[in-house]
Protein backbone atom coordinates (compact mmCIF):
# COMPACT_ATOMS: atom_id res chain seq x y z
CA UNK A 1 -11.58 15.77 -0.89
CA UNK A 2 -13.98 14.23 2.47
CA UNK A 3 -15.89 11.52 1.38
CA UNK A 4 -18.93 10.47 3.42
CA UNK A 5 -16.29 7.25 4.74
CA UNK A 6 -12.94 9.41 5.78
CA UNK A 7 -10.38 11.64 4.59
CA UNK A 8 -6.91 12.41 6.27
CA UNK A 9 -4.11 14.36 5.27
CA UNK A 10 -1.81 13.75 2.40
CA UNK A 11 1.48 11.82 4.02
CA UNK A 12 4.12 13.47 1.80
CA UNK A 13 6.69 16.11 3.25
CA UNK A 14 4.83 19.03 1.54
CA UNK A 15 2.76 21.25 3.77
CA UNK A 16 0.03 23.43 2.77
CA UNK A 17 2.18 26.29 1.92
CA UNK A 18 4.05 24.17 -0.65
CA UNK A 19 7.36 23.82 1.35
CA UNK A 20 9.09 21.18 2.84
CA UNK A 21 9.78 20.61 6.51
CA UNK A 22 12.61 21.10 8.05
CA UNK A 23 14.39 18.54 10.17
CA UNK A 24 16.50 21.26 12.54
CA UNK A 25 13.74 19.87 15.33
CA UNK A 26 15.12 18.52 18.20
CA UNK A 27 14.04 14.54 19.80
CA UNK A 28 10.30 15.80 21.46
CA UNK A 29 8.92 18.44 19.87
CA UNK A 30 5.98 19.97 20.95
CA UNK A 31 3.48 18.36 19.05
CA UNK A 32 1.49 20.54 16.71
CA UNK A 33 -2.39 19.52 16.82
CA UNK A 34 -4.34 20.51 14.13
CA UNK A 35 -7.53 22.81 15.62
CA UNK A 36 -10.09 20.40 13.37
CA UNK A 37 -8.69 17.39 14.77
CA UNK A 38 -9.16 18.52 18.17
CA UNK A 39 -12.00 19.53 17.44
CA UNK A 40 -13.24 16.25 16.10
CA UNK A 41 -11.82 14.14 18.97
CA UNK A 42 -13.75 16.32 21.57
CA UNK A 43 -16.51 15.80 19.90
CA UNK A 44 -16.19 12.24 19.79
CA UNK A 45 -15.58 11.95 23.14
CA UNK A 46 -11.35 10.90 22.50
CA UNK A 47 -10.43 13.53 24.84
CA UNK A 48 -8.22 11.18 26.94
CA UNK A 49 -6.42 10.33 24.02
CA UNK A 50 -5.98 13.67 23.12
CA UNK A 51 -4.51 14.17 26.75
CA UNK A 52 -2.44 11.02 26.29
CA UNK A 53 -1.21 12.06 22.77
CA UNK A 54 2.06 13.48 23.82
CA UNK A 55 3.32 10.30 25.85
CA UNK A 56 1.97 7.96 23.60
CA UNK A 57 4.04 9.06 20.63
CA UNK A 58 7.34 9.47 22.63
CA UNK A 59 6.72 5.82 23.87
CA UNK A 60 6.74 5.37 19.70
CA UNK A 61 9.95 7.59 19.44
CA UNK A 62 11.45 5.25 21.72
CA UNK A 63 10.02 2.02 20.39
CA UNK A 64 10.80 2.60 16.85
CA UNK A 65 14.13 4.98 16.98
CA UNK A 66 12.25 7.96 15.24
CA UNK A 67 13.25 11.41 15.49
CA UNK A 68 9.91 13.60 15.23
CA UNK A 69 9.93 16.61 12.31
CA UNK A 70 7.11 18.63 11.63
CA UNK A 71 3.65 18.19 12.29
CA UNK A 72 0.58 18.27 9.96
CA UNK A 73 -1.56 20.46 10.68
CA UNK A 74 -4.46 19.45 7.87
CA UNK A 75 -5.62 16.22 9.46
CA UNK A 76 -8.61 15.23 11.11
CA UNK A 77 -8.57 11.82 11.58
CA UNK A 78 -4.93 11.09 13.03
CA UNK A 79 -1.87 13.04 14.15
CA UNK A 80 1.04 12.89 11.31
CA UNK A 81 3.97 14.42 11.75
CA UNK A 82 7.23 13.88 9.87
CA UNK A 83 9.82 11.54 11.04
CA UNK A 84 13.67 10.21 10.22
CA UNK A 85 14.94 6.57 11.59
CA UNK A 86 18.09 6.17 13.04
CA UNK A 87 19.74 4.73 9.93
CA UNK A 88 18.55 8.13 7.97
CA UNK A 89 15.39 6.94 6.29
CA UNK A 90 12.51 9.36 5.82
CA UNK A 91 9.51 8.72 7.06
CA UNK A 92 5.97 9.82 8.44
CA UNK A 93 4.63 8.84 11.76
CA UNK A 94 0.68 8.34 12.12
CA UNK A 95 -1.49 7.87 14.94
CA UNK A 96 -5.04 7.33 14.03
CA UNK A 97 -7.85 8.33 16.64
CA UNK A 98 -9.62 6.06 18.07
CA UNK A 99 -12.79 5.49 16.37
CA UNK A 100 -16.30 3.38 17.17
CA UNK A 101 -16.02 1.03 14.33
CA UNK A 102 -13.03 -0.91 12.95
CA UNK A 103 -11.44 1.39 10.69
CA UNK A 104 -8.27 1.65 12.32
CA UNK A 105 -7.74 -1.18 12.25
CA UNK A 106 -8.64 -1.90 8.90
CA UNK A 107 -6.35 0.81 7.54
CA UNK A 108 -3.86 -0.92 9.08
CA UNK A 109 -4.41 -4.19 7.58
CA UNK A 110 -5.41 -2.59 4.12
CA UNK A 111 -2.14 -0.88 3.66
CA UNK A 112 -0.30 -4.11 5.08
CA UNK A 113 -1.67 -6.56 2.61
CA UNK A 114 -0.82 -4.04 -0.02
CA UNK A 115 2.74 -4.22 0.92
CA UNK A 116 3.48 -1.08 -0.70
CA UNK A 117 2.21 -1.38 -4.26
CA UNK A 118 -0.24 1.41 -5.12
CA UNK A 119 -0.05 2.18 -1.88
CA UNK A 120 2.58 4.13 0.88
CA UNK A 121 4.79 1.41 2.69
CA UNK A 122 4.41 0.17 6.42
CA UNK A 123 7.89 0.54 8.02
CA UNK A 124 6.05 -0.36 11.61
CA UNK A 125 3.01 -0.77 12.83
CA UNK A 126 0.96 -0.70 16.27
CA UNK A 127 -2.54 -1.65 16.18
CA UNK A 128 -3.29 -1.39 19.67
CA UNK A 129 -1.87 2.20 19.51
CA UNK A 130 -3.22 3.21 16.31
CA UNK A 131 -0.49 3.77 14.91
CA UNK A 132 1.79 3.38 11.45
CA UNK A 133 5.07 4.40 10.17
CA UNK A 134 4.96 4.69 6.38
CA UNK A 135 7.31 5.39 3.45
CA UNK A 136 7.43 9.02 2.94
CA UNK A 137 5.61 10.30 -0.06
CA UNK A 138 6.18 13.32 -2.23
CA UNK A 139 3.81 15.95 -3.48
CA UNK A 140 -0.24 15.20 -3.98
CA UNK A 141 -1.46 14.59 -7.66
CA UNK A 142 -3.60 17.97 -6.78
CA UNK A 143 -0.56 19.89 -6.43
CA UNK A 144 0.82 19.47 -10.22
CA UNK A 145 -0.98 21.51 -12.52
CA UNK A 146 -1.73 18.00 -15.05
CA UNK A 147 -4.35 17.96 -17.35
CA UNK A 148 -7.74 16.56 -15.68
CA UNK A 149 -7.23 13.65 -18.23
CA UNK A 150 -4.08 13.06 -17.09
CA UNK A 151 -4.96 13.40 -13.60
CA UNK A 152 -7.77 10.78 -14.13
CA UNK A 153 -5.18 8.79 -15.80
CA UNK A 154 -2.74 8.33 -13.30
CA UNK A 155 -5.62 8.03 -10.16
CA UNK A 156 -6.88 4.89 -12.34
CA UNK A 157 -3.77 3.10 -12.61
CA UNK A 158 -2.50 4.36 -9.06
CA UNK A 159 -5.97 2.23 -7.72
CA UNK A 160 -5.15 -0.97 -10.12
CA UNK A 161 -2.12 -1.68 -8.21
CA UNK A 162 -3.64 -1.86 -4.93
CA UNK A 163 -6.60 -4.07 -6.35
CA UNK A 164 -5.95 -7.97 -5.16
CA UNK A 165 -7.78 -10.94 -3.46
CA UNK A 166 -8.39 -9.94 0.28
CA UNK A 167 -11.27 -12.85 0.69
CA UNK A 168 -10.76 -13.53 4.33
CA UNK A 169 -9.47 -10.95 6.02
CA UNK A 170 -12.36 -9.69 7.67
CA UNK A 171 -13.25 -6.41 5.10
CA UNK A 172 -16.58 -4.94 4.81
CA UNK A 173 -17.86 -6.08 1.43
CA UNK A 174 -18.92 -3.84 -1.76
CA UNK A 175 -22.65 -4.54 -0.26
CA UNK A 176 -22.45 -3.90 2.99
CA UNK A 177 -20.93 -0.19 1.94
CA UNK A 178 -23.86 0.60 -0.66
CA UNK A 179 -26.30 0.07 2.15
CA UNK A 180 -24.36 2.11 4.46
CA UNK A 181 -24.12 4.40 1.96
CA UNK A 182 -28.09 4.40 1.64
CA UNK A 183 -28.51 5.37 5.44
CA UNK A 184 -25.96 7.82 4.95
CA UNK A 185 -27.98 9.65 2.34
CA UNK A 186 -31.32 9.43 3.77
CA UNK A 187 -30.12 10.76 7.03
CA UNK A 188 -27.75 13.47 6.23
CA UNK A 189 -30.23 15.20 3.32
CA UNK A 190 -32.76 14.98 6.08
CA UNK A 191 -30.29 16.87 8.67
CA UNK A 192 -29.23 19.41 5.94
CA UNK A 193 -32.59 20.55 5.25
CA UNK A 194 -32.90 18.21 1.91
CA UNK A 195 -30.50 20.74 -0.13
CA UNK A 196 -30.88 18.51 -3.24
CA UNK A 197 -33.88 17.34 -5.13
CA UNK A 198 -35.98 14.00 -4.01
CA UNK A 199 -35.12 12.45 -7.53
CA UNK A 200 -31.47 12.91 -6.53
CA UNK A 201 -31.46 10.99 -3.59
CA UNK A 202 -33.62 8.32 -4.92
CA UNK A 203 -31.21 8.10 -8.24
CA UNK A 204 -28.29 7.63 -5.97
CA UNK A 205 -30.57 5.02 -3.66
CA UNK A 206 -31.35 3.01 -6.59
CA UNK A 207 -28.10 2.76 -7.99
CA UNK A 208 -26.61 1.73 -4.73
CA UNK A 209 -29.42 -0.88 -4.65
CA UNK A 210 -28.15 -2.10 -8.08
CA UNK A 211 -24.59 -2.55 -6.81
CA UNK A 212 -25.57 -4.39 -3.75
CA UNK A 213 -27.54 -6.84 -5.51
CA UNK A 214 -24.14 -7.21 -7.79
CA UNK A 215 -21.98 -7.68 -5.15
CA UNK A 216 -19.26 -11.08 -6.28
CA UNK A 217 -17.46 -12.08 -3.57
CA UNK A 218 -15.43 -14.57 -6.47
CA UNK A 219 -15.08 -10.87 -8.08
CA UNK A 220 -14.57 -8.26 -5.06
CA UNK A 221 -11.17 -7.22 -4.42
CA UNK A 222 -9.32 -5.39 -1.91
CA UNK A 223 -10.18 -1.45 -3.17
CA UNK A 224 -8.80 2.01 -1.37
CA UNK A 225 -12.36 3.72 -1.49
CA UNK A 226 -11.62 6.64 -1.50
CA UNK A 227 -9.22 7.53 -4.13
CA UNK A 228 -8.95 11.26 -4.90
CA UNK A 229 -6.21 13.97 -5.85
CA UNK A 230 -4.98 14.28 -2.45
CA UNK A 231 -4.84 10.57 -1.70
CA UNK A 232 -2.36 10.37 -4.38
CA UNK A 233 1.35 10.98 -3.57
CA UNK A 234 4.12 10.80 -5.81
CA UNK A 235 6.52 8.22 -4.86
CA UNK A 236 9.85 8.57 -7.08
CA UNK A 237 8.76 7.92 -10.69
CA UNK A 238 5.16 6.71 -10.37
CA UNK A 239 2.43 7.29 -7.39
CA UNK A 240 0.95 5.64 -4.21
CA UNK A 241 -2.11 5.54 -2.55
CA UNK A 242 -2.47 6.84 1.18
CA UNK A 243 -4.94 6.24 3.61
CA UNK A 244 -7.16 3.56 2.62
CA UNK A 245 -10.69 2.82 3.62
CA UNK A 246 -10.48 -1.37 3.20
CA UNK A 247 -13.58 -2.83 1.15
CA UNK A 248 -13.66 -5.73 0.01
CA UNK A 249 -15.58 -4.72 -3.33
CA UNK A 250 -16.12 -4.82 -7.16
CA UNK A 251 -13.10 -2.52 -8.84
CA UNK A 252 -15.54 -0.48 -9.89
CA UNK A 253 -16.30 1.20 -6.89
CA UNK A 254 -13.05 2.87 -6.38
CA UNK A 255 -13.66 4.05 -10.47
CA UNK A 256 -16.92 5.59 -9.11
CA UNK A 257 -15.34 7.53 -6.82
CA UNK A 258 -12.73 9.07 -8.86
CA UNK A 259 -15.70 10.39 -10.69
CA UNK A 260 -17.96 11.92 -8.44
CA UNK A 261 -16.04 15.12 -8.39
CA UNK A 262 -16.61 15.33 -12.86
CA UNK A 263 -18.07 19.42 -12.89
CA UNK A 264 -21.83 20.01 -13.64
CA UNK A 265 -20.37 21.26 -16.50
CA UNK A 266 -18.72 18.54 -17.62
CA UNK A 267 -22.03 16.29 -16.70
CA UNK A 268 -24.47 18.20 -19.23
CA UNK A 269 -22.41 17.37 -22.41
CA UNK A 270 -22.05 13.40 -21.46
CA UNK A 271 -22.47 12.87 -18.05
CA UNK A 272 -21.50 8.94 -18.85
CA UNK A 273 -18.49 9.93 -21.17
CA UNK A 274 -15.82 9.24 -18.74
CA UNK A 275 -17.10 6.11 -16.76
CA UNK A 276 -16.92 4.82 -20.55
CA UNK A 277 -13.32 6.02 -20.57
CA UNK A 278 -12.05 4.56 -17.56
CA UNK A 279 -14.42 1.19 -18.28
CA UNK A 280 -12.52 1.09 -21.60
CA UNK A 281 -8.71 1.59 -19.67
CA UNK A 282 -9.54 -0.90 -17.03
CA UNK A 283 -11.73 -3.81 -18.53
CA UNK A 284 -14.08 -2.96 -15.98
CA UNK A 285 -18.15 -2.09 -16.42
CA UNK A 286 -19.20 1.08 -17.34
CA UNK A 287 -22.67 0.92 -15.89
CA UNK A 288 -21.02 -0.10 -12.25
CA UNK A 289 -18.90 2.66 -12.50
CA UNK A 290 -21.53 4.79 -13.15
CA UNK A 291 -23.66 4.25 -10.73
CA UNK A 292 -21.02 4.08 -7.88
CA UNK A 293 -20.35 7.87 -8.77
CA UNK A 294 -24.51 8.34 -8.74
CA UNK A 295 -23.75 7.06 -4.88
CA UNK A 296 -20.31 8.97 -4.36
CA UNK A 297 -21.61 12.03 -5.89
CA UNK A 298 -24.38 12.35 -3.49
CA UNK A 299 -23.10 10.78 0.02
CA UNK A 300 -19.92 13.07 -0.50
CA UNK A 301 -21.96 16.68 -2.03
CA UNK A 302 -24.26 15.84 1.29
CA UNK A 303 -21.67 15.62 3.62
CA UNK A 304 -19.48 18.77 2.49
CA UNK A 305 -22.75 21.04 2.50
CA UNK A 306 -23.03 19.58 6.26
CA UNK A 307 -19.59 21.17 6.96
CA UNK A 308 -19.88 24.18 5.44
CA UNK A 309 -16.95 23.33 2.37
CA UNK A 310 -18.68 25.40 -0.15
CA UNK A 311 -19.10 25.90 -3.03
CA UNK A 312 -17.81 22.58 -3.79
CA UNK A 313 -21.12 20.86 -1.64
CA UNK A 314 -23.39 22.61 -4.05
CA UNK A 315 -21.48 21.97 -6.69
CA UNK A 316 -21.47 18.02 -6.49
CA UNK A 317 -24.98 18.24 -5.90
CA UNK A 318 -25.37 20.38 -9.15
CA UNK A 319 -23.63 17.63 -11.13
CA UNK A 320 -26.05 14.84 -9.01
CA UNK A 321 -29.13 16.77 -10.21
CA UNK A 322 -27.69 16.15 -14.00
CA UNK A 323 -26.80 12.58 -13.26
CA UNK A 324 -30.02 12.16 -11.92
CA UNK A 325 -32.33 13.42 -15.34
C-alpha cells in the first residue's frame, strides 16, 4: 500500500511473480531500474543520481564485499537489489534517493535504533550515500492467504516490537505529522478535484487536530508509520518490519494505520469494531486509534486517486465517507 508519507518495495527475495532470484549473476550486473522509480527521480530533479547510480553501488560492492543478485523492479523510492557477502550471508542492498527532507536519513536511524527487533537488520550502512544493507526477509504478510484477523494480528504485534523510547534523536513528533497530514489533505482533495465529500475532509481534519493536541512526548515512542501487508516480511518463525518512516509518536498512530485499509463494507456494520480490538490487544486507546485511521484513511484514499491506483482510491474514500457519518 502508498501512504501519503512513503512506500518502497518489500525487501524479501520474492519478486512479483512469486519466485525467488537467482544468484547465477555475475560481480556487476547491469542494474535493473524500475520505470516508476525513474520516473520519480526525473521528476524530482535526482537525475544525476540516477546517472551516478551504477558507480555508486559498485563503489558499495567494493566497500562492503557484496556480490549483486537481482534487482527489484517494484520500488520507487530506492534501488534494491539482492545481494550475498563474502562469508555467504544473504542479504539486500538499498540505496534510497535522495530526497528534500530528512527521510533518508531518518530511515536510517529508525531501523538502527531498532537493531533488528520488529524490524529488518542493518548489516552496513552509508548515510552520506543513502544507502543500507539489511537482513534478508522472506515473503510479505500479503502474499499468504491468512485470515484478515490473523493478518491484523500479526501486523499489531510485528509494530509492538519496534515501539521504544527514541526521545532525542531528532524524530518528527506524533504532532508535527497530524499537521502535515492536515496540509496534505487540504491540498491534494483540492488538486484531485475534491473526489470525496467536505464532511470527509473536515472529519479527518478534526481528528488530526485531536491527536495533535494529545501529543506526550513522556508517552511518544519510536513508531514505523506506515505499517501495512507489504511492509511485513517474514523473518524465520515470526515477522519484521521494513522501511520505516521514523515518528516519534503515540503507539496509536501506527494502530491507525493498519486500519485505514478496513472495506466500506466492513465500516457500515461497526466502523469502530476493530480499533476496539486492537485497543483491547495492545493496552492502547481506542478513540486515538480511531481517529488516526479517520487521518490515514483520507491522506492515503487522496493520494492513490492522485495516481491513478484504482479502485482501491475510491474505495478508501468510500469507507472515509462511513467513518465520517
Amino acid at each position: 500500500m502508498v501512504s501519503a508519507s512513503s512506500q518502497e518495495c518489500a525487501l524479501s527475495p520474492w519478486g512479483i511473480d512469486g519466485t525467488e532470484g537467482l544468484w547465477s549473476n555475475p560481480p556487476m550486473v547491469a542494474l535493473l531500474v524500475s520505470s516508476a522509480l525513474r520516473e520519480k527521480a526525473i521528476a524530482a530533479g535526482a537525475q544525476a543520481w540516477l546517472d551516478a547510480l551504477p558507480d555508486l553501488v559498485a563503489q558499495l560492492e567494493t566497500e562492503w564485499s557484496l556480490r549483486l543478485g537481482a534487482s527489484f523492479t517494484t520500488g520507487t523510492e530506492a534501488f534494491v537489489a539482492e545481494a550475498r557477502r563474502s562469508d555467504g550471508t544473504p542479504a539486500v542492498l538499498k540505496v534510497l534517493m535522495p530526497q528534500e527532507d530528512d527521510s533518508v536519513l531518518r530511515e536510517i536511524k529508525a531501523l538502527r535504533l531498532a537493531d533488528g527487533r520488529g524490524c529488518a537488520q542493518v548489516l552496513a550502512s552509508d548515510e552520506r550515500k543513502g544507502a543500507l544493507l539489511l537482513e534478508r526477509l522472506g515473503r510479505p504478510l500479503a502474499a499468504l492467504g491468512l485470515p484478515e484477523s490473523q493478518r491484523r494480528d500479526i501486523m499489531c504485534r510485528t509494530a509492538q516490537r519496534m515501539w521504544r523510547p527514541a526521545s532525542g534523536h531528532g524524530f518528527p513528533t506524533g504532532a508535527e505529522k497530524g499537521a502535515w497530514l492536515q496540509r496534505f489533505i487540504v491540498k491534494t482533495w483540492e488538486d484531485a478535484g475534491r473526489p470525496c465529500s467536505a464532511r470527509v475532509v473536515d472529519h479527518a481534519w478534526a481528528a488530526a487536530e485531536r491527536r495533535i493536541a494529545a501529543h506526550d512526548e513522556a508517552r511518544a515512542v519510536l513508531v514505523h508509520g506506515d505499517v501495512h501487508e507489504f511492509n511485513v516480511l517474514e523473518a524465520g518463525e515470526g515477522f519484521k518490519l521494513v522501511d520505516p518512516d521514523g515518528l516519534l509518536a503515540e503507539p496509536e498512530y501506527d494502530l491507525g494505520v493498519i486500519l485505514r485499509e478496513d472495506p466500506p463494507e466492513q465500516m457500515r456494520v461497526d466502523p469502530r469494531r476493530n480499533a476496539r480490538e486492537l485497543a483491547s490487544l495492545t493496552g492502547c486507546g481506542a478513540d486515538a486509534i480511531w481517529e488516526w485511521s479517520a487521518v490515514e484513511r483520507v491522506s492515503t484514499g487522496l493520494l492513490l486517486v492522485t495516481m491513478s491506483m484504482q479502485p482501491l482510491g475510491s474505495q478508501m474514500l468510500q469507507a472515509a465517507e462511513v467513518a465520517a457519518q
